[in-house]
Protein backbone atom coordinates (compact mmCIF):
# COMPACT_ATOMS: atom_id res chain seq x y z
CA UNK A 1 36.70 21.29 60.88
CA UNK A 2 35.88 17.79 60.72
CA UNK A 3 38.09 15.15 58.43
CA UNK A 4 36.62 12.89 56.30
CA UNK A 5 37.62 9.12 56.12
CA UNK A 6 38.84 9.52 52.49
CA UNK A 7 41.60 11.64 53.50
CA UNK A 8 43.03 9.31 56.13
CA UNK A 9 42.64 6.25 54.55
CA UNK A 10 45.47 4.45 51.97
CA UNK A 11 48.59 7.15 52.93
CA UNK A 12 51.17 4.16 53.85
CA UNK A 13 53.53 3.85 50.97
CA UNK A 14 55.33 1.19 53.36
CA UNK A 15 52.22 -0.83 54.15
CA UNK A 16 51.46 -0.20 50.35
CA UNK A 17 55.01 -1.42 49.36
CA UNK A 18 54.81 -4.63 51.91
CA UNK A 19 51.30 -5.99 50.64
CA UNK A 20 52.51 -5.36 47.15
CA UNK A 21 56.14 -7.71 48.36
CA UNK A 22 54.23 -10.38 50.08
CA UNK A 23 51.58 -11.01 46.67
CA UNK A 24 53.95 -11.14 44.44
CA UNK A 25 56.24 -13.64 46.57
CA UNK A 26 53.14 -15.80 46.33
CA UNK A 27 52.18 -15.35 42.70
CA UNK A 28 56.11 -16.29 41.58
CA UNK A 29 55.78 -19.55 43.95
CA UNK A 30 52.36 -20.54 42.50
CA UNK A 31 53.86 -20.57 39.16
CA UNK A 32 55.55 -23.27 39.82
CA UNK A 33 53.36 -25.40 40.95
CA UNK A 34 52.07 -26.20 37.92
CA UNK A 35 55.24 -27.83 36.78
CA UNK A 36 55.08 -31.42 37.88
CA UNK A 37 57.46 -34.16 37.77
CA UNK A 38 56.58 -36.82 35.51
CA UNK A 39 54.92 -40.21 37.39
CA UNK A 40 57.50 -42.53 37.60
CA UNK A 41 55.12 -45.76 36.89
CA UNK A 42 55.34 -43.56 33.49
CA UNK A 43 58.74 -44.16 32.94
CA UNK A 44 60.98 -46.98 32.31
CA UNK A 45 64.27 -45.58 30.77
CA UNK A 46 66.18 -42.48 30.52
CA UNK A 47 65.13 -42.06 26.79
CA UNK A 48 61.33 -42.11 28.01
CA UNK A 49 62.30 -39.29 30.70
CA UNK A 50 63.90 -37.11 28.14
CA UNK A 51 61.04 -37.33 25.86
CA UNK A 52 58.58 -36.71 28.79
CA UNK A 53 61.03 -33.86 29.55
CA UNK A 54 60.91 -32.35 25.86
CA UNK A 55 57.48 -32.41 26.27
CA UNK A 56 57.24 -30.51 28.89
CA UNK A 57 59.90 -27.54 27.06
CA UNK A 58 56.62 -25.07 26.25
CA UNK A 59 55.42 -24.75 30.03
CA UNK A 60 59.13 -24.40 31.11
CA UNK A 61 59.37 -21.75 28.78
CA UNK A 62 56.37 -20.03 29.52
CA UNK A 63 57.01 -20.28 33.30
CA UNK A 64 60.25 -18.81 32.94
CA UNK A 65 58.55 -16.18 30.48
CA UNK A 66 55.60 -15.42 33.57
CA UNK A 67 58.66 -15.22 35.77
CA UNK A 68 60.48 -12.53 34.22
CA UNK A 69 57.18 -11.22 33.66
CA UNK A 70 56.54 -10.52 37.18
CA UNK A 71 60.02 -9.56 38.15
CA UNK A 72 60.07 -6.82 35.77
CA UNK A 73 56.52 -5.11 36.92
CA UNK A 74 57.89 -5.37 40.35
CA UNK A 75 61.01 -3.28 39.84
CA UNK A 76 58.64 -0.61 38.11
CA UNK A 77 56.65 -1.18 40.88
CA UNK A 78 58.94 -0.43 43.41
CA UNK A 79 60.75 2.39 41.23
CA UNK A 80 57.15 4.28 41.54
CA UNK A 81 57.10 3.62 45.26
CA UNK A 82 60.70 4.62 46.00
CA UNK A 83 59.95 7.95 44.90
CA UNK A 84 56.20 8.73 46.64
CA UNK A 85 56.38 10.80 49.84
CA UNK A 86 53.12 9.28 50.54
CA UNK A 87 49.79 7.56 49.39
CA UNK A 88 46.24 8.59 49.41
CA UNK A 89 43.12 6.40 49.27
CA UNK A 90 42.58 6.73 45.35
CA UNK A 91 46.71 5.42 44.63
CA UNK A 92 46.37 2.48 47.14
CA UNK A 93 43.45 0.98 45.07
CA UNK A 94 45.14 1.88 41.86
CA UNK A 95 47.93 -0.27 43.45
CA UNK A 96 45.33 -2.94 44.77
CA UNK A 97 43.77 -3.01 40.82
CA UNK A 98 47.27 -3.85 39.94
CA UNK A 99 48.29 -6.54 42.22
CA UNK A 100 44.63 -8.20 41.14
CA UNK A 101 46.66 -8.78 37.33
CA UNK A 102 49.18 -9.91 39.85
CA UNK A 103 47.48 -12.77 41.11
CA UNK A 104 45.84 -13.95 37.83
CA UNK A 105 49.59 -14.17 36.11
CA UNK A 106 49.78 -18.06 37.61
CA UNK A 107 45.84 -18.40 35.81
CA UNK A 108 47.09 -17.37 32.27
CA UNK A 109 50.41 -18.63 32.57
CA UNK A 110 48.92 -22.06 33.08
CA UNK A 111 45.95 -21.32 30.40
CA UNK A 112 48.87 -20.89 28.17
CA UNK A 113 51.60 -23.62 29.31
CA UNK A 114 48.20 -25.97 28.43
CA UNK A 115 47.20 -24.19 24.74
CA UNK A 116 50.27 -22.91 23.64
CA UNK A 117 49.42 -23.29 19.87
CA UNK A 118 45.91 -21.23 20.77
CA UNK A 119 45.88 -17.84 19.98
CA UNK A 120 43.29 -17.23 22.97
CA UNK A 121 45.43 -18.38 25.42
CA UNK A 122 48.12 -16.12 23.65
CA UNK A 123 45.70 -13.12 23.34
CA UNK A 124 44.58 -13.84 27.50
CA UNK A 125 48.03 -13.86 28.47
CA UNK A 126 49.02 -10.69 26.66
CA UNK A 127 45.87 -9.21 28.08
CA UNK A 128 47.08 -9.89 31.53
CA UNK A 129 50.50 -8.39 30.79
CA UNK A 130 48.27 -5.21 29.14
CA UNK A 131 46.32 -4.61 32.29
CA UNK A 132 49.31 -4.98 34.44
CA UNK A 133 51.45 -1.78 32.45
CA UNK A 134 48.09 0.02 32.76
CA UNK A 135 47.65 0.20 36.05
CA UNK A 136 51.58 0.87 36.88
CA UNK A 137 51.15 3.82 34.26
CA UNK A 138 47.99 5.23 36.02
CA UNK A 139 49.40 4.78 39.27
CA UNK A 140 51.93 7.23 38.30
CA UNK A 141 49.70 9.15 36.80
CA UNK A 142 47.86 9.42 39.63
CA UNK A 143 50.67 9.76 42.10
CA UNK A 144 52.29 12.87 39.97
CA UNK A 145 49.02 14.87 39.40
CA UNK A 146 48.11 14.95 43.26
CA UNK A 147 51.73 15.93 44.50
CA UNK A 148 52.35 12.45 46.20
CA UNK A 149 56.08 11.75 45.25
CA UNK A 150 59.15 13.26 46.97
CA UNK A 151 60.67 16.86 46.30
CA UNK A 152 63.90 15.69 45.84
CA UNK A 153 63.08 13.41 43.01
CA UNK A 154 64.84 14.13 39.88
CA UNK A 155 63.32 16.18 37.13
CA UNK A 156 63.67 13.33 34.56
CA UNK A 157 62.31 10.57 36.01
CA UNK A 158 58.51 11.28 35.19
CA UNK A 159 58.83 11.09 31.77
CA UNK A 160 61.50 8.25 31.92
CA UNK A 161 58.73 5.95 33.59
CA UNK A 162 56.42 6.69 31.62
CA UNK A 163 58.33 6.13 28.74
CA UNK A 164 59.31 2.71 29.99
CA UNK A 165 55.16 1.45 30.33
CA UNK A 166 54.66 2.76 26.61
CA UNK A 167 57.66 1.10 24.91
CA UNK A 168 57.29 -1.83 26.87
CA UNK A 169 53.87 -2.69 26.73
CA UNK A 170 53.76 -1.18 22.64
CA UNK A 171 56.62 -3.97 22.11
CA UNK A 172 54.26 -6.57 24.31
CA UNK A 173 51.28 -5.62 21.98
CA UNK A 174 53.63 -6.59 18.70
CA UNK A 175 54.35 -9.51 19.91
CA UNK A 176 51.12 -10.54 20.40
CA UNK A 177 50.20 -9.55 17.11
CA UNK A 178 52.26 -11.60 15.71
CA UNK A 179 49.88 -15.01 17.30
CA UNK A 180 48.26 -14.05 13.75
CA UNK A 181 51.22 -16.07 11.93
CA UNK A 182 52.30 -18.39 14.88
CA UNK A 183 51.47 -17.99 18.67
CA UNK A 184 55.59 -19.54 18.86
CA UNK A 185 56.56 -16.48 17.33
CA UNK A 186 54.49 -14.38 19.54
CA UNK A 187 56.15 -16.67 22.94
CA UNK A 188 59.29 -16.28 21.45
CA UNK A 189 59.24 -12.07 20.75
CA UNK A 190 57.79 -11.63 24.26
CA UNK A 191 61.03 -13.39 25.96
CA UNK A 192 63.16 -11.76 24.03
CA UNK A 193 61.73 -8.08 24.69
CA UNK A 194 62.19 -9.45 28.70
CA UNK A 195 65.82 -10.40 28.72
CA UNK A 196 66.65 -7.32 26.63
CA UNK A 197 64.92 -5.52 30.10
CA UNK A 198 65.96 -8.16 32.76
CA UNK A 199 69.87 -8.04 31.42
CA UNK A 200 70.49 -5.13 28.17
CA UNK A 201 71.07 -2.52 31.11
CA UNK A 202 73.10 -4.62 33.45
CA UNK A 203 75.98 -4.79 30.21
CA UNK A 204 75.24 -1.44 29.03
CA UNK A 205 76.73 -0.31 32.38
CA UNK A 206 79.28 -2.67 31.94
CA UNK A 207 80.51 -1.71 28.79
């Protein structure tokens, strides 16, 4: 009985897991970039460098926002591939679809850093945060309906995932909603929703 290429191709969760490591060490560093130190035929006294630094406070902010941003959908990443026994051909592209909004996250960060006060730029970067949480959620999706994740894993933690995509990306879609009153306000929710997820559970535990 012969076996088509479909069925061996895209079963590596490790190769899966060290593509997925490598792009995203990339798209954090290319964030950076965009950040540049002001010329210094530009400035002639420390009051002129702290203006010139004020000015630059919105693309700090969202760089540090596009940061966190990509920090958290790579621990959900890796929490989905921690618990898969293996891939199949349809899951690695899911994954592949997914590290794609990976690599435009330094494109609308920098669309943003430029137009802060646009709600476009707002509405782009909130769609890149949108298609990231979709494809994490039907990568699970997919991984659970076709048997892929391990035996032992623990009864709970479908739904818990899947709970965490929804709330987070339903608080990400508020927050862009609010680019209707002020696109600040919008920059300013979206942060906040990311530190309660990058550090709320870290003192939870502690307390």
């Amino acid at each position: 009985m012969s076996t088509s290429y479909n069925h061996l191709a895209g079963r590596s969760v490790e190769r899966l897991a060290a593509l997925s490591d490598g792009i995203f060490a990339v798209a954090m560093t290319l964030l950076v970039l965009d950040l540049r130190v002001p010329a210094r035929a530009s400035v002639h006294s420390q009051r002129e460098l702290s203006g010139v630094l004020v000015a630059l406070a919105p693309q700090l902010l969202v760089y540090m926002m596009s940061f966190l941003t990509l920090g958290i959908v790579w621990v959900g990443q890796q929490t989905q591939l921690n618990h898969l026994a293996r891939s199949d051909r349809d899951l690695t592209w899911i994954h592949i679809a997914f590290l794609f909004a990976v690599t435009i996250m330094p494109f609308s960060t920098r669309l943003l850093g430029e137009f802060t006060a646009y709600r476009v730029a707002l509405l782009a970067y909130w769609a890149n945060i949108l298609l990231l949480g979709l494809a994490l959620y039907a990568s699970w999706g997919c991984a659970t309906r076709r048997g892929l994740v391990k035996d032992d894993m623990p009864a709970e933690a479908p739904r818990a995932i899947c709970r965490r995509i929804v709330i987070a990306q339903s608080l990400y879609a508020f927050g862009a909603l609010l680019c209707l009153f002020d696109t600040c306000w919008s920059i300013a929710f979206i942060v906040l929703v990311q530190l309660n997820y990058a550090v709320a559970p870290r003192l939870r535990r502690r307390g």
